[in-house]
N, C-alpha and C. Protein backbone atom coordinates (compact mmCIF):
# COMPACT_ATOMS: atom_id res chain seq x y z
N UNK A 1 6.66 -22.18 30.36
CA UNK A 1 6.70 -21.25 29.25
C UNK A 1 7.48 -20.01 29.66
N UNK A 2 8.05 -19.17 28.64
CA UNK A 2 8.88 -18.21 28.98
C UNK A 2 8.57 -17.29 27.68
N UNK A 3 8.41 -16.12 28.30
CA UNK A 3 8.43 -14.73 27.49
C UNK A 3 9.40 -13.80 27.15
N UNK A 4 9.79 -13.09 25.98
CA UNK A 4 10.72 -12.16 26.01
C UNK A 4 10.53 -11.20 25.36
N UNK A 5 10.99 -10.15 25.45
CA UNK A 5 10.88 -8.85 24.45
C UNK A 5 11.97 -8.28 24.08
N UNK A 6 12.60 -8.19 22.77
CA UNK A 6 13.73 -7.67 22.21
C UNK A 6 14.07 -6.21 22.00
N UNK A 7 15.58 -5.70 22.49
CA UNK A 7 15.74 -4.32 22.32
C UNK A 7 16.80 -3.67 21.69
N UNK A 8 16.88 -2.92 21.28
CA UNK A 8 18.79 -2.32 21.35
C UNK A 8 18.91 -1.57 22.56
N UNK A 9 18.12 -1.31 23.34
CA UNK A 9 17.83 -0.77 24.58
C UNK A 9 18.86 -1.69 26.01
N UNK A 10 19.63 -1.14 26.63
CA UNK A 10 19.94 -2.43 27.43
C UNK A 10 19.54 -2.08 28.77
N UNK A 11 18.85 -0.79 28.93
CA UNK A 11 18.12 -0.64 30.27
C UNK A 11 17.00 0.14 30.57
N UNK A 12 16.26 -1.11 30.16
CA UNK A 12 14.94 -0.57 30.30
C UNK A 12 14.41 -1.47 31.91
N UNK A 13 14.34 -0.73 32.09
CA UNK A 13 13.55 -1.04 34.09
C UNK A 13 12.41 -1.41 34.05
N UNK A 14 11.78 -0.78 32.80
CA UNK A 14 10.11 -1.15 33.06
C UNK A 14 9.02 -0.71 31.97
N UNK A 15 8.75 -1.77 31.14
CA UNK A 15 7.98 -1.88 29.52
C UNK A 15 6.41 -0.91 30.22
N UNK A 16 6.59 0.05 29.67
CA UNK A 16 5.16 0.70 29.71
C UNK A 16 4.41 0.33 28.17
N UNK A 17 2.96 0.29 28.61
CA UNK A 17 2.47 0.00 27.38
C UNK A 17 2.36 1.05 26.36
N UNK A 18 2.49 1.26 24.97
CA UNK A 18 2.55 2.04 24.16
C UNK A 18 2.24 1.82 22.66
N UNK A 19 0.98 2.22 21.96
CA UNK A 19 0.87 2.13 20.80
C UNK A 19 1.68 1.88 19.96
N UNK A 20 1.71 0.84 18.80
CA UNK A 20 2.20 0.50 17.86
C UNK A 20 3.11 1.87 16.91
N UNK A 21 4.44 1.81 16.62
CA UNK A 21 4.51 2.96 15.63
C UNK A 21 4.21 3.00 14.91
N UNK A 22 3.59 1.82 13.97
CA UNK A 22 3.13 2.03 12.54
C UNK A 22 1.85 1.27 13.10
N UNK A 23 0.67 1.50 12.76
CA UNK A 23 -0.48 0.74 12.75
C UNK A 23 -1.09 -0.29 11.77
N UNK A 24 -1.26 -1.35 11.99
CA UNK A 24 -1.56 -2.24 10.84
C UNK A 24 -2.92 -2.51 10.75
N UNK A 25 -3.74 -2.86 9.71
CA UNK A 25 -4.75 -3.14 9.39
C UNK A 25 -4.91 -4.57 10.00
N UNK A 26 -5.98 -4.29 10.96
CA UNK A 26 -6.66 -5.47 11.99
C UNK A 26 -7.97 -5.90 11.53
N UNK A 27 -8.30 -7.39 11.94
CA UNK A 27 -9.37 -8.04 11.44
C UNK A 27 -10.33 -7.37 12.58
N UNK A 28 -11.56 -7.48 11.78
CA UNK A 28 -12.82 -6.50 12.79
C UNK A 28 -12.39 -7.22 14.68
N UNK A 29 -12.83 -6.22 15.16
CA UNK A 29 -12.96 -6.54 16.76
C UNK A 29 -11.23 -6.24 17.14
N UNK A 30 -9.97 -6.56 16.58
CA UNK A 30 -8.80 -6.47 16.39
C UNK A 30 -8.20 -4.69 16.78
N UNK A 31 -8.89 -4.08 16.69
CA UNK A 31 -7.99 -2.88 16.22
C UNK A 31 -7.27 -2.06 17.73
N UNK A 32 -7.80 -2.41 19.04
CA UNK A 32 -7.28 -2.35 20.01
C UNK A 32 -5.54 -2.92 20.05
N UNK A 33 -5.26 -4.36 18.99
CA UNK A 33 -3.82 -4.48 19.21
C UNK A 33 -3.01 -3.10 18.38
N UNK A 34 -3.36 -2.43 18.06
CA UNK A 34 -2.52 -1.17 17.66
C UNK A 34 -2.41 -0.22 18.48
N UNK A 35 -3.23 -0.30 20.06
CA UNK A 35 -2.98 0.52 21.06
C UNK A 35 -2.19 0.33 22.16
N UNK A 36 -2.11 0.85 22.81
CA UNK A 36 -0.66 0.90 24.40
C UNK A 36 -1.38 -0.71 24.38
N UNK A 37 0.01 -1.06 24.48
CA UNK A 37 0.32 -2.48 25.18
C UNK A 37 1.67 -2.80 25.24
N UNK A 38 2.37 -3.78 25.72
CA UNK A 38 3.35 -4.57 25.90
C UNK A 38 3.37 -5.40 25.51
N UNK A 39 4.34 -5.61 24.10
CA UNK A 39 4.10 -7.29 23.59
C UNK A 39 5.87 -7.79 24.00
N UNK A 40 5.48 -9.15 23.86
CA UNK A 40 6.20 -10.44 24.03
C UNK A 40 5.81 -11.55 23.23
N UNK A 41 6.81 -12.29 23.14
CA UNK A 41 6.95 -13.54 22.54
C UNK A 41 7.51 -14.50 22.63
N UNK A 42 6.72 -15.47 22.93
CA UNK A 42 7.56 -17.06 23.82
C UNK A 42 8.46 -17.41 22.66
N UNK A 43 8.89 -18.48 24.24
CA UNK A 43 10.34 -19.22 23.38
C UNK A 43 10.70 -19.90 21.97
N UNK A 44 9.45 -20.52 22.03
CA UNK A 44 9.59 -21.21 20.83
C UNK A 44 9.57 -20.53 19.15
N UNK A 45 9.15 -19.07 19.60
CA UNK A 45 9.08 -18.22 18.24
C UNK A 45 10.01 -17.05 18.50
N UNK A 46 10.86 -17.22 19.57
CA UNK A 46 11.24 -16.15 19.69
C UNK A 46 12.67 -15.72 18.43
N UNK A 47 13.37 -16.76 17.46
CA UNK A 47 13.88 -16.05 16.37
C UNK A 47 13.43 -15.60 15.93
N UNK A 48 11.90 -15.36 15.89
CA UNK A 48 11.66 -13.93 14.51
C UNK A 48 12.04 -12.67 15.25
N UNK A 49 12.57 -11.94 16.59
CA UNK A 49 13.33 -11.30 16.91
C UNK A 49 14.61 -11.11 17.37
N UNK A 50 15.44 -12.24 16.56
CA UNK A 50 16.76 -11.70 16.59
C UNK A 50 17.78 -11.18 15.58
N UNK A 51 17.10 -10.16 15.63
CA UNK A 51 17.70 -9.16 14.08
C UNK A 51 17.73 -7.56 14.82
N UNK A 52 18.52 -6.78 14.27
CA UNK A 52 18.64 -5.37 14.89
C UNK A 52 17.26 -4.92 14.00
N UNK A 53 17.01 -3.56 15.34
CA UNK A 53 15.82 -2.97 15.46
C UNK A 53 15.18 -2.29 13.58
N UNK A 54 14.52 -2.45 13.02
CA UNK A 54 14.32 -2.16 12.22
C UNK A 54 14.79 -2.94 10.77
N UNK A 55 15.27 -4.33 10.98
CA UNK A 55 16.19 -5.04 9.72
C UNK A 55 14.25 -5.65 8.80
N UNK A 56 14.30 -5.04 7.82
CA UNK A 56 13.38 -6.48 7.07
C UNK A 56 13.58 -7.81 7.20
N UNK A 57 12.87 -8.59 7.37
CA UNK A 57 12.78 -9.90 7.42
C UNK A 57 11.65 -10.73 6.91
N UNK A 58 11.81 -12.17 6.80
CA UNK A 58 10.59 -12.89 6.33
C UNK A 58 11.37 -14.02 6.75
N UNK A 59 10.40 -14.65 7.69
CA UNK A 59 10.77 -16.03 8.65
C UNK A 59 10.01 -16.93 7.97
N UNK A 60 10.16 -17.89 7.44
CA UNK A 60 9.26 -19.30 7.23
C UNK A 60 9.36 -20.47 8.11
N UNK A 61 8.11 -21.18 8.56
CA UNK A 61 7.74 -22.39 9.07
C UNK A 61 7.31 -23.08 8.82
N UNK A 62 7.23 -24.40 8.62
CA UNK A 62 6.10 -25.51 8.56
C UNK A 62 5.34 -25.19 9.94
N UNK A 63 3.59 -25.49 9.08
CA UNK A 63 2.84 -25.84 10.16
C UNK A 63 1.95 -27.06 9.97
N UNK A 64 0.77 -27.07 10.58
CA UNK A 64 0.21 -28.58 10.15
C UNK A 64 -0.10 -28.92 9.01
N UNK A 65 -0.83 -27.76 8.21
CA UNK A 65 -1.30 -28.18 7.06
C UNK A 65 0.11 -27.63 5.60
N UNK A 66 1.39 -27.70 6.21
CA UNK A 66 2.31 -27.62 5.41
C UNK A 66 2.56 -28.83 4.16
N UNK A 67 2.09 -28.21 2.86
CA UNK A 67 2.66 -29.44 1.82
C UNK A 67 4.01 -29.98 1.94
N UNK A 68 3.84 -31.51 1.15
CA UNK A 68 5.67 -31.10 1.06
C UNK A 68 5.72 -30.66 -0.10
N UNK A 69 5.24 -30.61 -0.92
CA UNK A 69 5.88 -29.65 -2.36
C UNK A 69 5.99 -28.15 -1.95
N UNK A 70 5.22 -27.55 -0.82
CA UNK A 70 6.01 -26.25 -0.21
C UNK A 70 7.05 -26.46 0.55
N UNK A 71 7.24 -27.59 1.47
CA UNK A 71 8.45 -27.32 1.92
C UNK A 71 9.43 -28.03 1.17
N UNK A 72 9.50 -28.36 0.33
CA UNK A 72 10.85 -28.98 -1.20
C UNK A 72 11.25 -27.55 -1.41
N UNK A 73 9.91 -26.69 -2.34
CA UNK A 73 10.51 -25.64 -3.30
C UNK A 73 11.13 -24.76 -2.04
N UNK A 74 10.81 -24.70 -0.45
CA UNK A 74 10.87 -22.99 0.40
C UNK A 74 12.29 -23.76 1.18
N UNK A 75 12.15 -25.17 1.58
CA UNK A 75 13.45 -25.54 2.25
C UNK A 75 15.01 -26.25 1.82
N UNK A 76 13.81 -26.47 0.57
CA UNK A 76 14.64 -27.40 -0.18
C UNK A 76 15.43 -28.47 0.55
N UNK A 77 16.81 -28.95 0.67
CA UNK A 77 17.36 -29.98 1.22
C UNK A 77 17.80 -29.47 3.03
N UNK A 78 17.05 -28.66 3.30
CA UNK A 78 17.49 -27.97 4.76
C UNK A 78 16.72 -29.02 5.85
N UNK A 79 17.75 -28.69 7.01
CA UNK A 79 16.79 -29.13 8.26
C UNK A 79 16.42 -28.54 9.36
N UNK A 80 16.89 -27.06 8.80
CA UNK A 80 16.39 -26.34 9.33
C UNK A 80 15.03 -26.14 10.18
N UNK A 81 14.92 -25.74 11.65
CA UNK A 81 13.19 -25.53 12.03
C UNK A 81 12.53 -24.01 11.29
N UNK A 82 13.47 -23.41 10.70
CA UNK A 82 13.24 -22.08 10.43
C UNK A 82 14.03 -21.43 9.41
N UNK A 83 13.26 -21.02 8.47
CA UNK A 83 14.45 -19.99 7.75
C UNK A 83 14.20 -18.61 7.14
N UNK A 84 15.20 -18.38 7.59
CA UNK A 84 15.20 -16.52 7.92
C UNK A 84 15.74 -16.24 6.47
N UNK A 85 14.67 -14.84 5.70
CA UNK A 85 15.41 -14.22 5.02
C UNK A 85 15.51 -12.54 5.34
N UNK A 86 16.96 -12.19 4.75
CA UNK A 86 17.06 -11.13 5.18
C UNK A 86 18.19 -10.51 3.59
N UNK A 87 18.11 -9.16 3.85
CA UNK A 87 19.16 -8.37 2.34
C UNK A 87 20.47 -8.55 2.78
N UNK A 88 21.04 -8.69 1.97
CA UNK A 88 22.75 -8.59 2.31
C UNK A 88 22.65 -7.00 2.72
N UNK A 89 22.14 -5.94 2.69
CA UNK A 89 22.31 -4.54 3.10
C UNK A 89 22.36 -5.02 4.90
N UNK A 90 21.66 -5.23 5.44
CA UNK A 90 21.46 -5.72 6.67
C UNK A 90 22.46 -6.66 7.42
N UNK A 91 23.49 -7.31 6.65
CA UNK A 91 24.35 -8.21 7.15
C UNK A 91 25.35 -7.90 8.07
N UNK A 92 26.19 -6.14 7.73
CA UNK A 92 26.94 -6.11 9.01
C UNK A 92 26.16 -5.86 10.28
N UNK A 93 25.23 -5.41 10.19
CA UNK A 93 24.39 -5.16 11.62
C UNK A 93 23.77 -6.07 12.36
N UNK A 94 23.26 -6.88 11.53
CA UNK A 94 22.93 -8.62 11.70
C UNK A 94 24.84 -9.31 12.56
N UNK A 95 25.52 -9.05 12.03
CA UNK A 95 26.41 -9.81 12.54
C UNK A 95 26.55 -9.00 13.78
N UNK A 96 27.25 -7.51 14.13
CA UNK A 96 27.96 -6.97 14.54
C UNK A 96 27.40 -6.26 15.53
N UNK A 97 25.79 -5.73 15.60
CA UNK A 97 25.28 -4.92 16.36
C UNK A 97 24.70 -5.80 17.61
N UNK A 98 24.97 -5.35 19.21
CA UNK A 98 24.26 -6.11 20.03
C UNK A 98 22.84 -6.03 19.98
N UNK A 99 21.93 -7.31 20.80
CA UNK A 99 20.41 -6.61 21.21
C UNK A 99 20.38 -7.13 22.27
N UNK A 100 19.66 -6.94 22.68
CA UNK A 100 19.01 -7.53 24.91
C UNK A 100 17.51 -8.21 24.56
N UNK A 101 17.90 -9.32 24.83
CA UNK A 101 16.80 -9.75 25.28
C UNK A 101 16.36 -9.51 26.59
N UNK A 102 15.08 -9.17 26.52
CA UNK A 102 14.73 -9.37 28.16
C UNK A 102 13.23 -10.88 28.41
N UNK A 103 13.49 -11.18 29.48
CA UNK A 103 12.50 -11.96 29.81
C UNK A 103 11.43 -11.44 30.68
N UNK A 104 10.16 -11.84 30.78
CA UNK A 104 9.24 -11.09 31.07
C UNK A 104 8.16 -12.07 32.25
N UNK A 105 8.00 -11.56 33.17
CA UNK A 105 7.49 -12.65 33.87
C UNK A 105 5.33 -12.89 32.75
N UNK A 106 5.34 -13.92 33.27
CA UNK A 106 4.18 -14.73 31.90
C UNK A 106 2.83 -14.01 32.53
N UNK A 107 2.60 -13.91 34.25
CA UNK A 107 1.12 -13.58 34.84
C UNK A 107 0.86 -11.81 33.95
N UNK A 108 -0.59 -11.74 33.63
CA UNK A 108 -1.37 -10.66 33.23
C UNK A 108 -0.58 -10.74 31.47
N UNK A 109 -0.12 -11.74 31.06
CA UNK A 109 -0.15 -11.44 29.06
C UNK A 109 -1.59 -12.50 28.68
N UNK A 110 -1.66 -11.68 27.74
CA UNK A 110 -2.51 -12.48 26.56
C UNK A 110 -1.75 -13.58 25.81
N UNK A 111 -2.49 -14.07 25.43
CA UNK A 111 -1.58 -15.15 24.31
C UNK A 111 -2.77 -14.66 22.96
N UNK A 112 -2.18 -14.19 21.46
CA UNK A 112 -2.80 -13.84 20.82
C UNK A 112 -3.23 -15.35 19.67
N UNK A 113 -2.58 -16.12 20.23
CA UNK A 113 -2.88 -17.13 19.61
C UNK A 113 -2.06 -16.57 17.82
N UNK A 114 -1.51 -16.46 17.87
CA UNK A 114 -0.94 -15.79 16.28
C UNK A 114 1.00 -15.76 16.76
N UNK A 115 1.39 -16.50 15.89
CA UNK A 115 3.10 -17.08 15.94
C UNK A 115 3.74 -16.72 16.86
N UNK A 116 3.11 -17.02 18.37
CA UNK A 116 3.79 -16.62 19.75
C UNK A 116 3.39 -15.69 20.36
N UNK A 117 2.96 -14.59 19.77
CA UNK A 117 3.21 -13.46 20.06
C UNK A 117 1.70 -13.47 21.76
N UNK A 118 2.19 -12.65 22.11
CA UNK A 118 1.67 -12.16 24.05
C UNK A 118 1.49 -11.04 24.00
N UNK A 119 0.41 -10.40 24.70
CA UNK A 119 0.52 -9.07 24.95
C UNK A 119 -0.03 -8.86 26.32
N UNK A 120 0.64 -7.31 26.85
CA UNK A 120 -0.32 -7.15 28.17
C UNK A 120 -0.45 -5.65 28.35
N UNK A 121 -1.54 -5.41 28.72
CA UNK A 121 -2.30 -4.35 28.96
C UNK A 121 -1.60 -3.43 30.00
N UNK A 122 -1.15 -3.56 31.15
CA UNK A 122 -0.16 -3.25 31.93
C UNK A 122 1.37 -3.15 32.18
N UNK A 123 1.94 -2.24 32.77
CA UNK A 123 3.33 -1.86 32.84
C UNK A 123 3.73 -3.26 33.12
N UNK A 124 4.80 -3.82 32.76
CA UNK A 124 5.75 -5.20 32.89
C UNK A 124 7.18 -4.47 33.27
N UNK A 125 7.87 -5.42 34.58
CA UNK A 125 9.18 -5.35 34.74
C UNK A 125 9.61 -6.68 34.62
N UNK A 126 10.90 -6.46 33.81
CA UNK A 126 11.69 -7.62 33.32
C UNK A 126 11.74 -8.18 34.43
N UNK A 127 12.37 -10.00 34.13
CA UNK A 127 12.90 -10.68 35.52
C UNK A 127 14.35 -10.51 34.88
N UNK A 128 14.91 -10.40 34.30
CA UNK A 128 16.55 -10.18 33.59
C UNK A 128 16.43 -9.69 32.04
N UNK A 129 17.64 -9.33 32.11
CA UNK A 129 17.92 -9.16 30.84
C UNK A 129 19.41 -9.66 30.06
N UNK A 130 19.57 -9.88 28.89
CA UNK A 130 20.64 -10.75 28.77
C UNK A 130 21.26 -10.10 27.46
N UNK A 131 22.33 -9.88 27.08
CA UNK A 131 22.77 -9.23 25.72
C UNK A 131 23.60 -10.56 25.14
N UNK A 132 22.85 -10.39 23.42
CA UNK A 132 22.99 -11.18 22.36
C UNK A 132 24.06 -10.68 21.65
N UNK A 133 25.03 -10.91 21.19
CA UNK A 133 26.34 -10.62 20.41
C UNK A 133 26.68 -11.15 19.23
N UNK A 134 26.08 -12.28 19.34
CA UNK A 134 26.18 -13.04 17.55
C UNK A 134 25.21 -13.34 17.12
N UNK A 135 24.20 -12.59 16.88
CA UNK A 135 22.39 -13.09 16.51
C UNK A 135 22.73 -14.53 15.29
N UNK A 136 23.85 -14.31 14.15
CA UNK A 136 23.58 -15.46 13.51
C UNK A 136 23.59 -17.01 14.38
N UNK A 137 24.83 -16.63 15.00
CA UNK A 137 24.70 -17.79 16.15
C UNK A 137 23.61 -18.37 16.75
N UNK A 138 23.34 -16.98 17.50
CA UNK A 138 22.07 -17.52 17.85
C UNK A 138 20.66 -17.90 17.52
N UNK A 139 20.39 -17.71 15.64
CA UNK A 139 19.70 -18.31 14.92
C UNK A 139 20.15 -19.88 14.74
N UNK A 140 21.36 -19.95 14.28
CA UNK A 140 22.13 -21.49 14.21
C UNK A 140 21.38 -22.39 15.39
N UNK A 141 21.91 -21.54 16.42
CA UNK A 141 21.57 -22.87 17.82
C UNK A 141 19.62 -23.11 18.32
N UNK A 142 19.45 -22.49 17.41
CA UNK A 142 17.68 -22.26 17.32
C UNK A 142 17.06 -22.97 16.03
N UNK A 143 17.92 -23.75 15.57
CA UNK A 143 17.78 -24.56 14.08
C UNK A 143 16.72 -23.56 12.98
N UNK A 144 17.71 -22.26 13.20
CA UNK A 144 17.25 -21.24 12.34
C UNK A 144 18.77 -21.43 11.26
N UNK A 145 17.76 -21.34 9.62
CA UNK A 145 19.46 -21.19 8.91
C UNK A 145 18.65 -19.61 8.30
N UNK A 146 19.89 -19.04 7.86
CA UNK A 146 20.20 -17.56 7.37
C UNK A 146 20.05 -17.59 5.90
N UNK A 147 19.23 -16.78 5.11
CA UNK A 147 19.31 -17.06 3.49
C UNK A 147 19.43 -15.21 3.40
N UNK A 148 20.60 -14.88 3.22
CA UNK A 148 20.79 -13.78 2.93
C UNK A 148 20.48 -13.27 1.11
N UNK A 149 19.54 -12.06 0.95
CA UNK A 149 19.22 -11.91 -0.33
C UNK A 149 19.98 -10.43 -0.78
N UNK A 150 19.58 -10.03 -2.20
CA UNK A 150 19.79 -8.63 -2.62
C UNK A 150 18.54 -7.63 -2.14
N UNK A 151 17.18 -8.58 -2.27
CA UNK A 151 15.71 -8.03 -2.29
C UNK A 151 14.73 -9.00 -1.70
N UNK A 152 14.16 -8.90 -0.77
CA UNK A 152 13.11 -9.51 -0.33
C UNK A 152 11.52 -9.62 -1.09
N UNK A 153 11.46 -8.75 -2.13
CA UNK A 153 10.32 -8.37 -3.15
C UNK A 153 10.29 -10.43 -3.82
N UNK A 154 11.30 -10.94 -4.24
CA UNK A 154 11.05 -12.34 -4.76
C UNK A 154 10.40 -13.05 -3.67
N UNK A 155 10.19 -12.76 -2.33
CA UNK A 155 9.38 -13.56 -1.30
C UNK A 155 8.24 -13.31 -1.41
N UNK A 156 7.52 -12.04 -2.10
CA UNK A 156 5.99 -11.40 -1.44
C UNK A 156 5.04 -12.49 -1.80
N UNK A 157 5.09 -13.96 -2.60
CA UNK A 157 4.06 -14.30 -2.68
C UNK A 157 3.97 -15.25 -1.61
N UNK A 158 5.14 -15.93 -0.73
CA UNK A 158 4.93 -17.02 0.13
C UNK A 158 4.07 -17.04 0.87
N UNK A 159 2.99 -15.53 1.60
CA UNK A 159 1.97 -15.82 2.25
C UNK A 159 0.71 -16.76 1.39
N UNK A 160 1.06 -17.05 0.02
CA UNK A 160 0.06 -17.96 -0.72
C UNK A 160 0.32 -19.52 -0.61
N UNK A 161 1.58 -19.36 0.04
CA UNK A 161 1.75 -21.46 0.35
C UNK A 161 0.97 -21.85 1.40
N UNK A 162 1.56 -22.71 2.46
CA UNK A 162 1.02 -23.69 3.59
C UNK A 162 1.87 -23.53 4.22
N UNK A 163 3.40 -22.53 3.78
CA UNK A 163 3.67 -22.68 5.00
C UNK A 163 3.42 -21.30 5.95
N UNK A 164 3.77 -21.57 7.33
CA UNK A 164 3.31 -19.83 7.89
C UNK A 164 4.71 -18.84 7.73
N UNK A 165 4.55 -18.01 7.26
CA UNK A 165 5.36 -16.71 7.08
C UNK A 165 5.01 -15.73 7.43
N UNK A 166 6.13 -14.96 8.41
CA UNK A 166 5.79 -14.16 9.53
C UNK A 166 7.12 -13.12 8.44
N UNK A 167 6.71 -11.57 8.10
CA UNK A 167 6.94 -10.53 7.47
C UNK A 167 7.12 -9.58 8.40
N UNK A 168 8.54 -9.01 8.70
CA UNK A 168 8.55 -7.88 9.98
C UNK A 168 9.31 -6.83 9.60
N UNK A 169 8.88 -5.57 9.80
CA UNK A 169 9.42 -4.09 9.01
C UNK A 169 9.61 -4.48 7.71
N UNK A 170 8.92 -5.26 6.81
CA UNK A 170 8.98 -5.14 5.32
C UNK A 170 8.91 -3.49 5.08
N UNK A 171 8.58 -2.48 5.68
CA UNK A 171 8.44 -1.26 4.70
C UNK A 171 9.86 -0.79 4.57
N UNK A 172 10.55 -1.21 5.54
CA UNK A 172 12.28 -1.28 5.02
C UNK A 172 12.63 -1.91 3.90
N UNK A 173 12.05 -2.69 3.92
CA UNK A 173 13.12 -3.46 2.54
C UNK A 173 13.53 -2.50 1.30
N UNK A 174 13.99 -3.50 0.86
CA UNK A 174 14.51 -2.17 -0.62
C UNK A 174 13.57 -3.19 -1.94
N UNK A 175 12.48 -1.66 -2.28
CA UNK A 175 11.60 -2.00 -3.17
C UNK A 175 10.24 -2.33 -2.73
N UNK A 176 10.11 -3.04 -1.48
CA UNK A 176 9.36 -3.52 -0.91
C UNK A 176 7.72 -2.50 -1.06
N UNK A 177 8.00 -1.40 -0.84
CA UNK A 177 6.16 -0.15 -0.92
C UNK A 177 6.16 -0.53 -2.47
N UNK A 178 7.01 -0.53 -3.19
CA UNK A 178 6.44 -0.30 -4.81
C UNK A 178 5.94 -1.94 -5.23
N UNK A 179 5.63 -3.25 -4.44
CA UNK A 179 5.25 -4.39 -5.09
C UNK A 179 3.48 -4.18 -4.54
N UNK A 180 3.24 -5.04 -5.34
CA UNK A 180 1.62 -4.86 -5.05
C UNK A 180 1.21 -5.45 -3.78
N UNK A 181 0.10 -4.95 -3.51
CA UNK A 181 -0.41 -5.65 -2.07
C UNK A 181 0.79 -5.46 -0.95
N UNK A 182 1.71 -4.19 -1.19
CA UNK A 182 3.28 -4.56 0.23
C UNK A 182 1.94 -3.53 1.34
N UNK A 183 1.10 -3.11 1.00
CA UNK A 183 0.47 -2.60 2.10
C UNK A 183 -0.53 -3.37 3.53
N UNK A 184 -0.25 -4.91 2.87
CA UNK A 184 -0.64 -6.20 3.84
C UNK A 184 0.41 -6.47 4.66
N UNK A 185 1.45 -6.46 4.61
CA UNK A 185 2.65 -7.32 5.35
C UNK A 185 3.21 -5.82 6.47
């Protein structure tokens, strides 16, 4: 298994742990993940961070209990393992802006059991770091396809299908605070 943590940062020496900037509403016993920590996220989920720092997004997956009448209407004829939506506002930076991945050695993370994601309580130093230059690319070679929109607001109901949808800096989007319930995602 392999860990990474995404930056526009390209030298960072050493992830100190640090509270969440925005805090999200945690299920009881939960509310410690909004404090100093270090998160990461293995390989296999790691496209839901390859987008510049702050882009809205909404990633969809099949998981086990995925219909296929959700994945007809969400994938339609794709074969995609993943598909990313994002605003056309976001597209030159998506193409054009670098990010660094870094890799993270795996001893002292949590596994939160929730779409990859790791955390650890303690300072982490990278084992490398590597800079990304064509994120669409590197969605492509991750059997991620790209569905570029005007508004991400036509997605807010997909957390009601089967499949899993992972929602990141939605308070960026455009429109996104004024739909109902955008104070969940």
């Amino acid at each position: 298994m392999r860990l990474f943590h995404f930056s526009d940062d390209p030298g960072i020496g050493c992830f100190i742990p640090r509270p969440v900037r925005v805090p999200s509403t945690r299920p009881p016993g939960r509310d410690w993940l909004n404090g100093p920590l270090v998160w990461a996220i293995d390989e296999v989920t790691q496209p839901l961070y390859f987008f510049p720092r702050d882009c809205p997004r909404i990633v969809l997956w099949e998981g086990p209990t995925t219909t296929e009448e959700d994945r007809a209407r969400w994938f339609g004829s794709s074969d995609a393992r993943m598909i990313a939506h994002v605003e056309w506002a976001w597209f030159e930076r998506l193409r054009s802006e670098p990010l660094y991945r870094y890799e993270l050695p795996v001893e002292g993370f949590e596994d939160l059991a929730d779409a990859g994601m790791w955390v650890a309580r303690h300072a982490v130093r990278p084992l490398s770091v590597e800079t990304l230059d064509d994120l669409p690319a590197m969605m492509a070679a991750h059997g991620v396809e790209l569905r570029l929109m005007a508004s991400l607001v036509p997605l807010r109901d997909v957390w009601s299908t089967s499949l899993h949808a992972s929602g990141v800096r939605l308070r960026h989007a455009q429109g996104w605070a004024a739909t109902p319930d955008a104070s969940t995602r």
